[in-house]
Protein backbone atom coordinates (compact mmCIF):
# COMPACT_ATOMS: atom_id res chain seq x y z
CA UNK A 1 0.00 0.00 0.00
CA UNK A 2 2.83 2.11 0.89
CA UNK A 3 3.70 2.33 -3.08
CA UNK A 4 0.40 3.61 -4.00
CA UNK A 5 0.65 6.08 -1.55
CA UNK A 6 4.14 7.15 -2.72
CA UNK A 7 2.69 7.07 -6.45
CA UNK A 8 -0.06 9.33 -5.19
CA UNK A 9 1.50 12.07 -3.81
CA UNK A 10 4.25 12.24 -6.55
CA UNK A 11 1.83 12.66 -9.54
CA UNK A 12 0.21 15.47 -6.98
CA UNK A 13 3.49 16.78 -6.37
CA UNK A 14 4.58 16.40 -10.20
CA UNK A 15 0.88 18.29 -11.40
CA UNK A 16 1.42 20.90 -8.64
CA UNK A 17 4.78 21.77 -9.44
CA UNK A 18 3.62 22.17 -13.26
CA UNK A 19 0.65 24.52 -12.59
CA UNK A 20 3.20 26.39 -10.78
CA UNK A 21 5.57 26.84 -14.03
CA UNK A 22 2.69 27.88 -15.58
CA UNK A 23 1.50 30.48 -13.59
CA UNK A 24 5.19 31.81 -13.63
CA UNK A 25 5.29 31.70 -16.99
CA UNK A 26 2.29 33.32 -17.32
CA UNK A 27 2.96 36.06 -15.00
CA UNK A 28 7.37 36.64 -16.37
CA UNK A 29 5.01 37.28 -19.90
CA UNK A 30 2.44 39.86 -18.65
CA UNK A 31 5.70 41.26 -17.35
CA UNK A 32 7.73 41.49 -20.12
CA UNK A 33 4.51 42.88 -22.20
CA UNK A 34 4.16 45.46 -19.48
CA UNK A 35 7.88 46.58 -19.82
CA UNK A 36 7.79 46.83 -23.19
CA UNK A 37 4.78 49.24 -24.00
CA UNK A 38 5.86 51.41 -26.82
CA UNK A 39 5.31 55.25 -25.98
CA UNK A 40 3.93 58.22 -28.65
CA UNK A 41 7.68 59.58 -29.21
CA UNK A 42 5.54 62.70 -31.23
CA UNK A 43 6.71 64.88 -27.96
CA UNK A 44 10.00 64.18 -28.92
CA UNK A 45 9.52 64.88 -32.36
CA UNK A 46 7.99 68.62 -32.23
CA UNK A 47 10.81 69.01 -29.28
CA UNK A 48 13.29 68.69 -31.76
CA UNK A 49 11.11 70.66 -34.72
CA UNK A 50 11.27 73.50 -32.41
CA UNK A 51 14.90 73.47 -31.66
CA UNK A 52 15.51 73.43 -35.13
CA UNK A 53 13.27 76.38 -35.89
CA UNK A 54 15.00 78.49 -32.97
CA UNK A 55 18.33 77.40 -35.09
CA UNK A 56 17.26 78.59 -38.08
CA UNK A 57 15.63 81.78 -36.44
CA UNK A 58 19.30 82.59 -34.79
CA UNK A 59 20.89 81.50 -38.40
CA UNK A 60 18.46 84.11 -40.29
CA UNK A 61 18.99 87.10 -37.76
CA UNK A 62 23.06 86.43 -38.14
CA UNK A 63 22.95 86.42 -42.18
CA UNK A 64 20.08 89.80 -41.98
CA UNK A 65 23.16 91.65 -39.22
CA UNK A 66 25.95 90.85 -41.86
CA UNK A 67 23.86 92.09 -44.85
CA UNK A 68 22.21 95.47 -43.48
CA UNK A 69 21.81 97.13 -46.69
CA UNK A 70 20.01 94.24 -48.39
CA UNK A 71 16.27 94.59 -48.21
CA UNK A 72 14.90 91.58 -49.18
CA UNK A 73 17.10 90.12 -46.79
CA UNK A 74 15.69 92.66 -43.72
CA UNK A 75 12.17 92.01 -44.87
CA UNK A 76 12.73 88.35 -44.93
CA UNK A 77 12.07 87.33 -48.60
């Protein structure tokens, strides 16, 4: 009787042990999902439009001060 026993508990054991992978497995995935969201990177995007455009705003006003007797160049066109 003893074997029976022994078989008994070791297929609980065994089935126990294997729900538990699961539920790891199943939980390490939700994590790595949750890590890797992807995020809108358009915030980055118009940050670096408008550095540029304060660039080229500073790069305009420095060619207008070197040419000071050019008009289309003081009225911008």
């Amino acid at each position: 009787m003893h074997k029976v026993d022994d078989e008994s508990v070791a297929e609980k054991l065994s089935d126990v042990a294997g729900k538990v992978m699961d539920k790891a497995s199943e939980l390490i995935d939700k994590l790595m999902g949750a890590a890797h969201t992807e995020r809108s990177r358009v915030s980055d995007y118009t940050g670096a439009l408008a550095e540029a455009n304060e660039e080229f705003a500073k790069a305009c006003a420095s060619v207008a001060s070197h040419h000071l007797e050019e008009t289309e160049i003081q009225m911008g066109g």
